[in-house]
N, C-alpha and C. Protein backbone atom coordinates (compact mmCIF):
# COMPACT_ATOMS: atom_id res chain seq x y z
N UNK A 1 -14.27 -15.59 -5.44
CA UNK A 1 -12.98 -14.92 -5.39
C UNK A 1 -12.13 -15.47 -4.24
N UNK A 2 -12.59 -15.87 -3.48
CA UNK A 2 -11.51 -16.24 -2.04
C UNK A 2 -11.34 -17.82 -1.97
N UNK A 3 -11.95 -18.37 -2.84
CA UNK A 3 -11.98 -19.65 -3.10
C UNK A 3 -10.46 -20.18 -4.18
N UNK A 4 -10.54 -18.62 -5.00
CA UNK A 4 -9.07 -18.80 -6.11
C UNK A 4 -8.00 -17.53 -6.04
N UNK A 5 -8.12 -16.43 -5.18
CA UNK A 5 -6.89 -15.88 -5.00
C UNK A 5 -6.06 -16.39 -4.15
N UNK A 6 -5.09 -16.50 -4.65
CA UNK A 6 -3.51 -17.39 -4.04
C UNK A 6 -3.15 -16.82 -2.62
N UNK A 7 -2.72 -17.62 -1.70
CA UNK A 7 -2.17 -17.30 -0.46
C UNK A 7 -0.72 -16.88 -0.75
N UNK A 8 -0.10 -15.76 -0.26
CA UNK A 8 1.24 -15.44 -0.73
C UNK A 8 1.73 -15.09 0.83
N UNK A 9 3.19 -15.28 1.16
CA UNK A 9 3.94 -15.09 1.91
C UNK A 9 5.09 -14.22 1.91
N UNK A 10 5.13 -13.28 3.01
CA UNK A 10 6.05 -11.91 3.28
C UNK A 10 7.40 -12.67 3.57
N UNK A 11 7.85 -11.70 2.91
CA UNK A 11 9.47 -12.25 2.74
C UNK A 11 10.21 -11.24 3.88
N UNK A 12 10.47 -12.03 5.42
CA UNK A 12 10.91 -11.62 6.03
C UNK A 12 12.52 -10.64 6.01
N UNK A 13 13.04 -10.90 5.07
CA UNK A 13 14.01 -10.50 4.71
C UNK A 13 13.90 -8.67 4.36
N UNK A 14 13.09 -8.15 3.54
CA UNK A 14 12.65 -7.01 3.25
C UNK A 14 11.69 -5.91 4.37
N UNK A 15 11.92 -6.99 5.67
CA UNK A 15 10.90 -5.51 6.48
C UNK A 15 12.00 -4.72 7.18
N UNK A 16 11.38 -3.79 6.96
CA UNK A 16 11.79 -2.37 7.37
C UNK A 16 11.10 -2.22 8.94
N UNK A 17 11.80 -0.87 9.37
CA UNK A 17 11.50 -0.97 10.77
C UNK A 17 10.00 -0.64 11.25
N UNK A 18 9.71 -0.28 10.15
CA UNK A 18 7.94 0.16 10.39
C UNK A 18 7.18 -1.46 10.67
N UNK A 19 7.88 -2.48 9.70
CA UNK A 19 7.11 -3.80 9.68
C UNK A 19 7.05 -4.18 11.18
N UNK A 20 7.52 -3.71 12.08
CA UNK A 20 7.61 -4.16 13.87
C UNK A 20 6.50 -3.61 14.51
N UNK A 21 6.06 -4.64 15.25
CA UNK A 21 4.95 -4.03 16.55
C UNK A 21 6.08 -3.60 17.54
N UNK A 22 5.26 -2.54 18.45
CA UNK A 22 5.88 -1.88 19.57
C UNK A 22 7.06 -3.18 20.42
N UNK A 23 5.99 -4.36 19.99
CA UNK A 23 6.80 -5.51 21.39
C UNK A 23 8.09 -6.13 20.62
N UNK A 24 8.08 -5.61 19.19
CA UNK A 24 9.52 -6.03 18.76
C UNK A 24 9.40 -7.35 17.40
N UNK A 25 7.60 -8.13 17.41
CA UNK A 25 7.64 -9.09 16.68
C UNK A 25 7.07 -8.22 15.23
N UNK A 26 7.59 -9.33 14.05
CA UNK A 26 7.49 -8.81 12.85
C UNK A 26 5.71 -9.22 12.98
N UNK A 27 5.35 -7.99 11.44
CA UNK A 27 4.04 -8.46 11.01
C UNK A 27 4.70 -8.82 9.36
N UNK A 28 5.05 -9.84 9.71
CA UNK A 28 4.68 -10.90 7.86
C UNK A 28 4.54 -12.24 8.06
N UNK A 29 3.30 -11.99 7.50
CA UNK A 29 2.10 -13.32 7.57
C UNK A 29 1.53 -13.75 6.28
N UNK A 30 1.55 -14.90 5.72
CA UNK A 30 0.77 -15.55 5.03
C UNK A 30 -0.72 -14.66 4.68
N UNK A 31 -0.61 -13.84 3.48
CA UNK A 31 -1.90 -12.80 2.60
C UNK A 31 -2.41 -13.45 2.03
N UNK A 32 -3.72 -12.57 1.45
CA UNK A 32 -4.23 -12.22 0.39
C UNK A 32 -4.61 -11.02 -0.23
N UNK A 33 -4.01 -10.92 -1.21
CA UNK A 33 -3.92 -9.11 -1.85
C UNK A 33 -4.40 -9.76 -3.42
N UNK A 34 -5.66 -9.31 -3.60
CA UNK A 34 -6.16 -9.65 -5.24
C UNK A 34 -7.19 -8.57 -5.75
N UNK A 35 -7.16 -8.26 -6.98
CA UNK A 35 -8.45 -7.37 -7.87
C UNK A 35 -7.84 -7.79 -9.01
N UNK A 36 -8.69 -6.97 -9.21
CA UNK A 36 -9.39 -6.93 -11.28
C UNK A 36 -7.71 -6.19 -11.81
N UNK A 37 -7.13 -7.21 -12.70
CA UNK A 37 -6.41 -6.60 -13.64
C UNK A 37 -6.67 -5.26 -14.12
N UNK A 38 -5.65 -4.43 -14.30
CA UNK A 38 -5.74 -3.30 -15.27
C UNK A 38 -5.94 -3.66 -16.64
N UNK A 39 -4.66 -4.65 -16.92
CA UNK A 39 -4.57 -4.97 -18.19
C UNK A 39 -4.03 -6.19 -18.32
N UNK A 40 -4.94 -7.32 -18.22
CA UNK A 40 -5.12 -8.65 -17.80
C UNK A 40 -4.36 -9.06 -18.96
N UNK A 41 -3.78 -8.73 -20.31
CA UNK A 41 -2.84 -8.98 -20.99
C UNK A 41 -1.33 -8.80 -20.61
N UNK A 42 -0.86 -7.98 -19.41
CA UNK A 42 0.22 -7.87 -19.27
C UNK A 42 0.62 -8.47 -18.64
N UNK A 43 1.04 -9.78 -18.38
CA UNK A 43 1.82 -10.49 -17.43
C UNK A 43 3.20 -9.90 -16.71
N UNK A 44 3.61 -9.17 -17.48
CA UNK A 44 5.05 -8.22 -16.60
C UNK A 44 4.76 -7.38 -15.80
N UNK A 45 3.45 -6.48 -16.09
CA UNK A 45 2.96 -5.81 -14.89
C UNK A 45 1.47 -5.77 -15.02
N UNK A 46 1.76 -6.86 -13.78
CA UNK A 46 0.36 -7.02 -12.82
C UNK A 46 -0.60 -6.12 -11.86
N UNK A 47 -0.68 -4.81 -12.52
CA UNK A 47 -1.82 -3.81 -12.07
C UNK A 47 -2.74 -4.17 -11.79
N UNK A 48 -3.52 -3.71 -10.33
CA UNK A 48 -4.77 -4.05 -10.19
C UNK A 48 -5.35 -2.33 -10.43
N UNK A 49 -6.59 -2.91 -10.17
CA UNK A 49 -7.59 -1.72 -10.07
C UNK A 49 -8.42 -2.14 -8.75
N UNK A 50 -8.27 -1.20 -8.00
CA UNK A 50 -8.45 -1.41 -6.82
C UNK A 50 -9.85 -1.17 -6.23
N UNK A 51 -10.88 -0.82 -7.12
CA UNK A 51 -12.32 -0.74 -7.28
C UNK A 51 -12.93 -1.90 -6.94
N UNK A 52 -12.29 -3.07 -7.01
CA UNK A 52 -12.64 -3.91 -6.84
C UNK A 52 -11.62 -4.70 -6.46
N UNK A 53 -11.32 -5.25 -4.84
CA UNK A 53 -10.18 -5.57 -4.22
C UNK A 53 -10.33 -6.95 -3.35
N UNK A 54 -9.24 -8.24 -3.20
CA UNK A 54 -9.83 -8.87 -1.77
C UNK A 54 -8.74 -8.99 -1.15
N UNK A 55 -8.35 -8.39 0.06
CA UNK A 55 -7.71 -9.16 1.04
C UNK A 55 -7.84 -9.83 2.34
N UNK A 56 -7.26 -10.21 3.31
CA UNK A 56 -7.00 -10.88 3.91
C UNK A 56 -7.03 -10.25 5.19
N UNK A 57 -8.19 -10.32 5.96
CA UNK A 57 -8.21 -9.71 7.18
C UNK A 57 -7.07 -9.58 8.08
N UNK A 58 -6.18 -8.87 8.81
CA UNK A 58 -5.65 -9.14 10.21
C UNK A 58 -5.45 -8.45 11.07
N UNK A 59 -5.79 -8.47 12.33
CA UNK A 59 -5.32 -7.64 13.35
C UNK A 59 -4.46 -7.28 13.65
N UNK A 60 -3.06 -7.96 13.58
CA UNK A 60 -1.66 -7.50 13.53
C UNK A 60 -1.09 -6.71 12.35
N UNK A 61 -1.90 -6.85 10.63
CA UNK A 61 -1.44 -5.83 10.19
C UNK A 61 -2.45 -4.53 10.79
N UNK A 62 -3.55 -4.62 10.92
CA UNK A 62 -4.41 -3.20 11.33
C UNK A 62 -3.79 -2.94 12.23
N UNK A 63 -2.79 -3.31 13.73
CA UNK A 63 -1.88 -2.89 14.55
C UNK A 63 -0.96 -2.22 14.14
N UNK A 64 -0.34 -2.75 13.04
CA UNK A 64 0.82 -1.90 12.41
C UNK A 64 0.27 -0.83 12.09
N UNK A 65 -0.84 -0.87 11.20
CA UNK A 65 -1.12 0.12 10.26
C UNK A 65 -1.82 1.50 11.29
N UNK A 66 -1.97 1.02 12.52
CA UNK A 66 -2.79 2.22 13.74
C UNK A 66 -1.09 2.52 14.35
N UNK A 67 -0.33 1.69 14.37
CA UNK A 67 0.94 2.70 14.78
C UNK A 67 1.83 3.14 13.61
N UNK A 68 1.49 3.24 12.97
CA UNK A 68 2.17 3.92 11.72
C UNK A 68 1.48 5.06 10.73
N UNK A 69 0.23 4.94 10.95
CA UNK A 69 -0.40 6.43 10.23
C UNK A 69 -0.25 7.41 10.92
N UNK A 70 0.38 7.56 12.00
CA UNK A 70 0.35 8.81 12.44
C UNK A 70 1.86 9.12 12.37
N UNK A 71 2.89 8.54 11.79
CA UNK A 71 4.16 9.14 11.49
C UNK A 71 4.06 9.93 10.13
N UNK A 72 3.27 11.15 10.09
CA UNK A 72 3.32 12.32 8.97
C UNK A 72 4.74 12.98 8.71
N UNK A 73 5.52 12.81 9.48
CA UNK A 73 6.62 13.41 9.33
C UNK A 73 7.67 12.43 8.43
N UNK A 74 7.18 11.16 8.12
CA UNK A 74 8.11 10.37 7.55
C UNK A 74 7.03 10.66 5.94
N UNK A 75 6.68 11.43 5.55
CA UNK A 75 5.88 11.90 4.19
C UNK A 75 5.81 13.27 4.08
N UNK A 76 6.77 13.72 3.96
CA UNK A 76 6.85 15.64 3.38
C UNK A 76 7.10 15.95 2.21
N UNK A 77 7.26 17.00 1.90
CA UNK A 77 7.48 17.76 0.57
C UNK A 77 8.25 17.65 -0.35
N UNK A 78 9.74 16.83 0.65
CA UNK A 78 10.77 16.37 -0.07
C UNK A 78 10.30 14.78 -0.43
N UNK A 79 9.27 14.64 -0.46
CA UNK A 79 8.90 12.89 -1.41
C UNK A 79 8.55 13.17 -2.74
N UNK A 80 8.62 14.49 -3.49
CA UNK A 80 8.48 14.22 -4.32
C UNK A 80 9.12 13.09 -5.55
N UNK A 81 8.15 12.89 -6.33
CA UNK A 81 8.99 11.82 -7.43
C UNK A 81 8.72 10.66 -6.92
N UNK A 82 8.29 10.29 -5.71
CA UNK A 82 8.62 8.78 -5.10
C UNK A 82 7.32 7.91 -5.19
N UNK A 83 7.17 7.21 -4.85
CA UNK A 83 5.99 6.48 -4.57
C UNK A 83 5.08 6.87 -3.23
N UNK A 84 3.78 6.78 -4.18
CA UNK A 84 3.13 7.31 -2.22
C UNK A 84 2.02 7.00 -1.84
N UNK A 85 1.44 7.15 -0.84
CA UNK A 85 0.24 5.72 -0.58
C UNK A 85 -0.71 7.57 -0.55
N UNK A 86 -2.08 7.62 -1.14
CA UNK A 86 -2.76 8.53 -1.33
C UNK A 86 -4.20 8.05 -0.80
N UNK A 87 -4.91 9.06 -0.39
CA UNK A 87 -5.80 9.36 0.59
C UNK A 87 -7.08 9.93 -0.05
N UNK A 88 -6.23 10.60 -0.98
CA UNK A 88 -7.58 11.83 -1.58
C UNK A 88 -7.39 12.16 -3.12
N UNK A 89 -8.51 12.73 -3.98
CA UNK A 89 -8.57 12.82 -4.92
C UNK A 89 -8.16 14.20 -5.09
N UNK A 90 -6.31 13.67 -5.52
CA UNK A 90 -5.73 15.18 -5.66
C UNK A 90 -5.49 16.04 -6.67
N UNK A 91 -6.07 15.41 -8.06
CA UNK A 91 -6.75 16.33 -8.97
C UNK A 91 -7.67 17.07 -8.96
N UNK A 92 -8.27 17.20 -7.71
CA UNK A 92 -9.14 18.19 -6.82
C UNK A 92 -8.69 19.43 -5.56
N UNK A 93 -7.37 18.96 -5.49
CA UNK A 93 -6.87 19.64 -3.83
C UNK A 93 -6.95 21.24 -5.03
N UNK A 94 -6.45 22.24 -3.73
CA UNK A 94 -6.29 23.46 -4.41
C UNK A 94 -4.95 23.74 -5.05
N UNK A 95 -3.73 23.74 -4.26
CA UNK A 95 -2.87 23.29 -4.84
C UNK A 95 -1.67 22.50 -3.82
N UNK A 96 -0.25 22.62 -4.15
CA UNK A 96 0.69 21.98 -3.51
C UNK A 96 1.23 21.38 -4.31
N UNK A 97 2.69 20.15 -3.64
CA UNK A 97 3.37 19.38 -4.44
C UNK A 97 2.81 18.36 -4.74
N UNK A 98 1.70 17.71 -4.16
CA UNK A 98 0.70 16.44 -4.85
C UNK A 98 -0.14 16.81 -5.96
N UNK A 99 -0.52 18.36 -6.15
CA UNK A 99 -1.00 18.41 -7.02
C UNK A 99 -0.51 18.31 -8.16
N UNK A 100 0.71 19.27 -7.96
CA UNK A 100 1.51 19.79 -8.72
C UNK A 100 2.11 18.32 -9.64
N UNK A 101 2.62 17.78 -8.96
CA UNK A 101 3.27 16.49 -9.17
C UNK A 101 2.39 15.60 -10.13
N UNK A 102 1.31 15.62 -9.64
CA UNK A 102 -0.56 15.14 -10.42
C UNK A 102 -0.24 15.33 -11.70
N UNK A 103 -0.39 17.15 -11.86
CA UNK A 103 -0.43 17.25 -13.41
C UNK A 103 0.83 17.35 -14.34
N UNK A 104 2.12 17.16 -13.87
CA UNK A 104 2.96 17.00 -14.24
C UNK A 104 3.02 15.48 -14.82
N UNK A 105 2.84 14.56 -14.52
CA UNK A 105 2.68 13.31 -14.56
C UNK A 105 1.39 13.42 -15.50
């Protein structure tokens, strides 16, 4: 697998202010983000299944990613509808708007 997933490059143009370390430099670097097709027939959308994943080690994104999980306040109640990076299996929580949102969908 690391021998044939493609090296891809962050398009500096699209970071947002989260993409910054504290000292001001961007994190977009030359990846690797690859898994198992969902539905290896669809060339328009390229779903993975993330059960089986490879990327690309780095310390500067794990930097980002240790100063940015703790901004909870930029993910509240009013996200519904949106896209959202998930944690837990919330067809299990008791209830709320993730659930809620779950079985609506």
């Amino acid at each position: 697998m690391f021998d044939i997933a493609p090296v891809q490059h962050g398009d500096e143009g699209k970071l947002q202010v989260d993409d910054f370390l504290r000292d001001r430099t961007p994190v977009c670097e030359p990846y690797i983000f690859a898994g198992v097709p969902q539905n290896p027939f669809n060339a328009a959308h390229p779903e993975i299944n993330v059960g089986s994943m490879l990327f690309t080690p780095s310390l500067r994104m794990h930097q980002c990613f240790l100063q940015n999980y703790l901004k909870t306040d930029h993910y509240g109640e009013d996200e519904e509808g949106k896209p959202k990076i998930v944690h837990e299996k919330i067809w299990v929580a008791g209830e709320g708007s993730m659930k809620t949102e779950w079985e609506k969908v």
